[in-house]
C-alpha atoms as a PDB file:
ATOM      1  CA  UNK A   1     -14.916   1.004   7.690  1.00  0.00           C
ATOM      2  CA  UNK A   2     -12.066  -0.865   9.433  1.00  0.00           C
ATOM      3  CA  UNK A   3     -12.461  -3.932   7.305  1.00  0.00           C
ATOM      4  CA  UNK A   4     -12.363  -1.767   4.277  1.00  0.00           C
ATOM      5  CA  UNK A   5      -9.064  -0.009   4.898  1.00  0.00           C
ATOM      6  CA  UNK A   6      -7.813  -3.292   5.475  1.00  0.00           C
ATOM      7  CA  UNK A   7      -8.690  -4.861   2.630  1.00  0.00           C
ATOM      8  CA  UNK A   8      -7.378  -1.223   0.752  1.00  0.00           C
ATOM      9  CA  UNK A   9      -4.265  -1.681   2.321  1.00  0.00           C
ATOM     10  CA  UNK A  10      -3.805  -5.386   1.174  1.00  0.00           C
ATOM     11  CA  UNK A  11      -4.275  -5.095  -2.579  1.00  0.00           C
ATOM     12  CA  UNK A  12      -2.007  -2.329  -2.683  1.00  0.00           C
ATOM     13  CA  UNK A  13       0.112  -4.172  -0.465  1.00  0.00           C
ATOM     14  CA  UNK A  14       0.174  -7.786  -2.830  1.00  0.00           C
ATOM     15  CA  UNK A  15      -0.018  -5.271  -5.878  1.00  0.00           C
ATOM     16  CA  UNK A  16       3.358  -3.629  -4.961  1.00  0.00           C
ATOM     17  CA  UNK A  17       4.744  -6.919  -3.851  1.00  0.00           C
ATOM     18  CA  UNK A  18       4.030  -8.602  -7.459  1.00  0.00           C
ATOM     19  CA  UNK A  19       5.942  -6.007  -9.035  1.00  0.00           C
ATOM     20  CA  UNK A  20       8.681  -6.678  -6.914  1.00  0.00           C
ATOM     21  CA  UNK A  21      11.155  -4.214  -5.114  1.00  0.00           C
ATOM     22  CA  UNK A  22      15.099  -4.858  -4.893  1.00  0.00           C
ATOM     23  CA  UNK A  23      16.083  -2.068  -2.494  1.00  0.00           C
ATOM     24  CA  UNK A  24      14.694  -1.781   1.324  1.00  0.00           C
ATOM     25  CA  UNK A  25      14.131   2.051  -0.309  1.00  0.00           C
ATOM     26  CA  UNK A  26      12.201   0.846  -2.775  1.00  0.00           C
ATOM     27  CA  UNK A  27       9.974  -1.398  -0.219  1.00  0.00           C
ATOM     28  CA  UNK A  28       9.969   1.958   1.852  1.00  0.00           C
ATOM     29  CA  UNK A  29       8.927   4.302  -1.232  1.00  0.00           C
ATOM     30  CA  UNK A  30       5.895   1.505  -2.053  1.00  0.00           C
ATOM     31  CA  UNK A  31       4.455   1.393   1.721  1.00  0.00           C
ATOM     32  CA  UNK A  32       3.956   5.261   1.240  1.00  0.00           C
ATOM     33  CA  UNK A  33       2.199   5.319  -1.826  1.00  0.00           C
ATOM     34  CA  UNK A  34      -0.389   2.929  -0.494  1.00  0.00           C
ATOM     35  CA  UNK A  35      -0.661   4.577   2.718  1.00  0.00           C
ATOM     36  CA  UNK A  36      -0.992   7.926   0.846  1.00  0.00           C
ATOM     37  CA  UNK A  37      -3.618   5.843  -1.096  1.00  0.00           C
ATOM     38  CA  UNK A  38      -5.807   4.743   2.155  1.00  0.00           C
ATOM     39  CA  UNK A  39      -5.624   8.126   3.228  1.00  0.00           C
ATOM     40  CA  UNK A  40      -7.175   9.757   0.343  1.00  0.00           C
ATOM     41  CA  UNK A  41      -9.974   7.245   0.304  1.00  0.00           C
ATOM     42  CA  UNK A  42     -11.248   7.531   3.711  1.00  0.00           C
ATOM     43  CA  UNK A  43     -11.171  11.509   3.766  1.00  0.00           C
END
């Protein structure tokens, strides 16, 4: 289960990254969604 919210975590994490982020908000905004994501998938 570990090793899949890791890998989870990671495309949404290189996902985000590709579509880039100017502001250290923006960065901030992007780490929640995914984290939001991860959460919903392992309730």
């Amino acid at each position: 289960m570990k090793k899949i919210m890791i890998a989870v975590f990671m495309m949404f994490f290189i996902l985000f990254s590709i579509q880039g982020c100017n502001t250290v908000k923006g960065v901030g905004k992007d780490i929640e969604k995914a984290g939001e994501a991860i959460q919903k998938t392992t309730n």
